[in-house]
Protein backbone atom coordinates (compact mmCIF):
# COMPACT_ATOMS: atom_id res chain seq x y z
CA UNK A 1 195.40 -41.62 -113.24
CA UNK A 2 191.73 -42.07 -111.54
CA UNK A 3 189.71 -38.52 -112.64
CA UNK A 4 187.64 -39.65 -109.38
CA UNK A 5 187.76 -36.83 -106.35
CA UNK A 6 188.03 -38.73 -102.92
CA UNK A 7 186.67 -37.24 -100.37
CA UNK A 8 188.47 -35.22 -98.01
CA UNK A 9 189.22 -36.63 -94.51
CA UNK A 10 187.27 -34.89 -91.59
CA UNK A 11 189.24 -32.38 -89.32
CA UNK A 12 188.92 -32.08 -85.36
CA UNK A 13 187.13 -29.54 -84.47
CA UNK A 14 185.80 -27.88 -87.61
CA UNK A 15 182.14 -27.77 -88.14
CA UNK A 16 180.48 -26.98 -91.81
CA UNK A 17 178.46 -23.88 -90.97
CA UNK A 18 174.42 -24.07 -91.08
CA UNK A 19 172.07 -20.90 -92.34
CA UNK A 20 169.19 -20.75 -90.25
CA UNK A 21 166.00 -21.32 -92.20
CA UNK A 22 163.82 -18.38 -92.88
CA UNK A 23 160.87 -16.88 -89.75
CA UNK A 24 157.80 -17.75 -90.41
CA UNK A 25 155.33 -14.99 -91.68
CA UNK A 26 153.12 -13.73 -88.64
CA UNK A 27 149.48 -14.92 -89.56
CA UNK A 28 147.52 -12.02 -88.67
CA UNK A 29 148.02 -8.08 -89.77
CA UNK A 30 147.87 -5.42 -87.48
CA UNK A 31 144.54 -3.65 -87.44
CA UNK A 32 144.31 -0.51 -89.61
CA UNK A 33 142.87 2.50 -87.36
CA UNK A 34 139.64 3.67 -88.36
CA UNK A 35 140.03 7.27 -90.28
CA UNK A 36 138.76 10.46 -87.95
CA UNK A 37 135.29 11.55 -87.64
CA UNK A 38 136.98 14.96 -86.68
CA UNK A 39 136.94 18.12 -88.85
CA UNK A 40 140.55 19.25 -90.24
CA UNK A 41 141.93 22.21 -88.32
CA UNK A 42 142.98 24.71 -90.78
CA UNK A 43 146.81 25.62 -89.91
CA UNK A 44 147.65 28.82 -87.93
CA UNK A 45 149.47 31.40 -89.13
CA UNK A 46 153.08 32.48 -87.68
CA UNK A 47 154.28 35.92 -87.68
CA UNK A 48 157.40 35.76 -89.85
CA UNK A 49 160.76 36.86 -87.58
CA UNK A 50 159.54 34.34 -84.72
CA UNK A 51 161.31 31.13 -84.90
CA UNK A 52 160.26 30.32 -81.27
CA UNK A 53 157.37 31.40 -79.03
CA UNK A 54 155.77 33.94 -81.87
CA UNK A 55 152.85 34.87 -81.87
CA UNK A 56 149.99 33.17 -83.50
CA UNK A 57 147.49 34.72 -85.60
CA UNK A 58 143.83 33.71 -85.77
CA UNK A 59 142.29 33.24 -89.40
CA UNK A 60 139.45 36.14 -89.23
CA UNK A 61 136.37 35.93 -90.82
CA UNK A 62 134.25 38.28 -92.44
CA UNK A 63 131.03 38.75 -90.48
CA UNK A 64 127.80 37.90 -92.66
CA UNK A 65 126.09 40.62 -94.38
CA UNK A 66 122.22 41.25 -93.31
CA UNK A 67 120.05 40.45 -96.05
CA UNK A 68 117.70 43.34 -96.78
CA UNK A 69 113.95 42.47 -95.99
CA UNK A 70 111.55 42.07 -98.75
CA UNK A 71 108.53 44.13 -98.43
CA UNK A 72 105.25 42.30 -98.77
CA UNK A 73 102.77 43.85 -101.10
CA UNK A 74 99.39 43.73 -100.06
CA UNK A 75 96.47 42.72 -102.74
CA UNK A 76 95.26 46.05 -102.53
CA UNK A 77 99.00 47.31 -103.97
CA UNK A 78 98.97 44.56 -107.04
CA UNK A 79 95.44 46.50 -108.54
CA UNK A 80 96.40 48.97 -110.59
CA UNK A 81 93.12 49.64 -111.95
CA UNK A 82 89.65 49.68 -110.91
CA UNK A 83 87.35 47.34 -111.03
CA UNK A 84 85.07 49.66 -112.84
CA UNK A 85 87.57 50.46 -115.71
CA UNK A 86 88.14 46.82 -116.11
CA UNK A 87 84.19 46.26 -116.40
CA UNK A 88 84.38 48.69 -119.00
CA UNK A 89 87.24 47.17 -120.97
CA UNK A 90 85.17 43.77 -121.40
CA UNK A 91 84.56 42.88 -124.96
CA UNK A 92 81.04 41.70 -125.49
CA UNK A 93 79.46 40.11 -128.93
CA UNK A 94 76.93 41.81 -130.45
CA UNK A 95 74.70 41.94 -133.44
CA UNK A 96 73.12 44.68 -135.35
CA UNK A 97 70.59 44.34 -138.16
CA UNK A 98 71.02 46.60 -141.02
CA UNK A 99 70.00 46.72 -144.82
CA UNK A 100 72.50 44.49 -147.10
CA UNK A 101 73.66 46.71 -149.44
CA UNK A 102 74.59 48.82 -146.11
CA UNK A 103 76.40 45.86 -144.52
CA UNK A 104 78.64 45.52 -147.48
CA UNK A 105 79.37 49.83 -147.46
CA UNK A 106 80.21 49.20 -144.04
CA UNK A 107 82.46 46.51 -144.71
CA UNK A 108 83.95 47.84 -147.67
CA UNK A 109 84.80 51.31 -145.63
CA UNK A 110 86.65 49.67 -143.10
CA UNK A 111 89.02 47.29 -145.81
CA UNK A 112 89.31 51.08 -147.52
CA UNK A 113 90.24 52.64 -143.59
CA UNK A 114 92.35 49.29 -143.26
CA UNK A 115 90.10 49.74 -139.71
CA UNK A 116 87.65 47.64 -137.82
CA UNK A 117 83.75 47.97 -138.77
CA UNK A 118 83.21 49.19 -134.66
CA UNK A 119 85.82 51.68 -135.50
CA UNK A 120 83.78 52.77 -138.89
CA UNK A 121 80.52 53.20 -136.31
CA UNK A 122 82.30 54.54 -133.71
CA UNK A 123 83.64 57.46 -136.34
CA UNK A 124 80.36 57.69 -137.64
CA UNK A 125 78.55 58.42 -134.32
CA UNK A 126 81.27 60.85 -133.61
CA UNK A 127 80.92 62.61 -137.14
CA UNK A 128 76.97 62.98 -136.60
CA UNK A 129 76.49 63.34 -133.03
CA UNK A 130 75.13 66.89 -133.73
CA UNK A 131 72.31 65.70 -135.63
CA UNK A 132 71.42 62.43 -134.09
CA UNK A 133 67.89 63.33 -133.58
CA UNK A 134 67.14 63.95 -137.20
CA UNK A 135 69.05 61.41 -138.72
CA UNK A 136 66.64 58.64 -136.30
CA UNK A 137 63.49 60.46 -137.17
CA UNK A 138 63.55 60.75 -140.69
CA UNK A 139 64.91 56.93 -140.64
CA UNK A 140 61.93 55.90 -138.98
CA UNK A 141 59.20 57.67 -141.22
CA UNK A 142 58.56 54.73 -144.16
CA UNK A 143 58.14 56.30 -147.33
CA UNK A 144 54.75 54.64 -149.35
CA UNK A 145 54.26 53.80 -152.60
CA UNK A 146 50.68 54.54 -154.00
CA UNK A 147 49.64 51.97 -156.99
CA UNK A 148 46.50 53.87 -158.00
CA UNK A 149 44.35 52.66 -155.21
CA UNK A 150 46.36 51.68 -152.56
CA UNK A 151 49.06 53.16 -150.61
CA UNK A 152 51.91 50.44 -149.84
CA UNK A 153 54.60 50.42 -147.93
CA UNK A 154 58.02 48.88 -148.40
CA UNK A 155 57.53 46.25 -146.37
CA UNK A 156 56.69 43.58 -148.55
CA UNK A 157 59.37 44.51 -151.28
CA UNK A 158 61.89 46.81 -149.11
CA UNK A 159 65.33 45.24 -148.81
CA UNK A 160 66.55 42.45 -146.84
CA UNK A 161 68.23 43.13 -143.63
CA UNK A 162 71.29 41.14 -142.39
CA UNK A 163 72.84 40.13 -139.16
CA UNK A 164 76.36 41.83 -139.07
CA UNK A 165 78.24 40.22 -135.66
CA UNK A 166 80.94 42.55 -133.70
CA UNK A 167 82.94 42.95 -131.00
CA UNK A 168 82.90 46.04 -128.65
CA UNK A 169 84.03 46.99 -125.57
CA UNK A 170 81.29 47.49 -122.60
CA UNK A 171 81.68 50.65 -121.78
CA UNK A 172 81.33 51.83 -125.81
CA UNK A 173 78.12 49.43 -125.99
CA UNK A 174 77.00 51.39 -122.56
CA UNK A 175 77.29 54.67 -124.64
CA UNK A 176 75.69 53.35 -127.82
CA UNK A 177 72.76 51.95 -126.32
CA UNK A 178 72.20 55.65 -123.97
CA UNK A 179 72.62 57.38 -127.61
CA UNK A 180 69.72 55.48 -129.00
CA UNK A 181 67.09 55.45 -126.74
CA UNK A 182 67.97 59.44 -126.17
CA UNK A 183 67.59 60.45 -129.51
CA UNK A 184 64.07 58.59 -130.29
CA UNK A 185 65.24 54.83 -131.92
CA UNK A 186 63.20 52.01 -130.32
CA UNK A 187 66.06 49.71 -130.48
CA UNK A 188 70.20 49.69 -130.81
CA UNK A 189 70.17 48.08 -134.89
CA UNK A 190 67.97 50.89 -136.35
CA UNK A 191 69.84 53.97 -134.07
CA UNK A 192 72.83 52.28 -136.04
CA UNK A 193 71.67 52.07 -139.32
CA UNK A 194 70.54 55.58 -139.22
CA UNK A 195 73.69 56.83 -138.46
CA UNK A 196 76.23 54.81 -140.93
CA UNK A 197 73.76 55.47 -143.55
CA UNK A 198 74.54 59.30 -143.21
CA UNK A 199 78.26 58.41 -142.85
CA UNK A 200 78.86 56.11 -145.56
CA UNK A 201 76.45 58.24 -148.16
């Protein structure tokens, strides 16, 4: 027995059926719309109750609060002081000569104070301004020394002077400076002298 199929005889009128091959893929893609330039409108609000034909409600906004005005000051406003009081608060440099072994009482008196040495003269004009006229006279009368023949003064072997540097307001300087030439000293250093020598004694 042949294991061979034979093939089966053809019948009238029957047709093997035939799938129809697949469409073809359209070539070009529909155009994507551009996205809207317009602003999103926010969605209105609908009274609850109203399926139909409510009534819509308009968002409200708050109107904007006025900002208060600023007032301008003027340049006259922003002084607060005069222009004379600021003249007077001016620290200036000065220097007074006085004898060293005074300089170094001075300073001494102020480290003791724990106080500035303008301070010290400042207290001592204060504490002698009752007797400023005799404290500059009997600093300007030189005492002499007679050796037998001649009288001498200290000039030659007095003690050395020193430069002692400070800083004091205008105003105080002002003051200082009116003191001395009203009670007789020639010049600020010795009107100070005079009077810290009476002080610090």
């Amino acid at each position: 027995m042949s294991s061979r199929r034979q093939p089966m005889e053809p019948v009238d009128g029957l047709k093997k059926p035939t799938l129809p091959g697949p469409k073809p893929r359209p070539r070009t893609l529909t155009p994507v719309p551009p996205p809207s330039t317009e602003p999103a409108t926010e969605p209105t609000e609908i009274s609850a109750g109203d399926s139909a034909g409510g009534t819509v409600l308009e968002p409200v906004t708050e109107p904007e609060k006025p900002k208060p005005a600023r007032s301008k000051k003027t340049r006259a406003d922003k002084t607060t002081t005069p222009a004379r009081s600021a003249d007077a608060d001016t620290m200036k440099p000065v220097s007074v000569s006085v004898p060293l072994t005074l300089a170094e009482a001075w300073r001494d008196r102020a480290k003791k104070d724990r106080t500035s040495q303008v301070d010290v003269l400042l207290d001592a004009i204060v504490a002698h301004q009752d007797e400023l006229d005799a404290l500059v006279a009997a600093a300007g009368q030189k005492p002499t020394v007679n050796d037998g023949l001649f009288d001498r003064g200290p000039g030659s072997k007095g003690e050395r002077f020193v430069g002692v540097s400070l800083r004091i307001k205008s105003g105080n300087l002002d003051v200082i400076d009116r003191l001395a030439d009203k009670h007789g000293a020639a010049k600020r250093s010795p009107f100070v002298a005079a009077v810290l020598a009476a002080y610090l004694a």
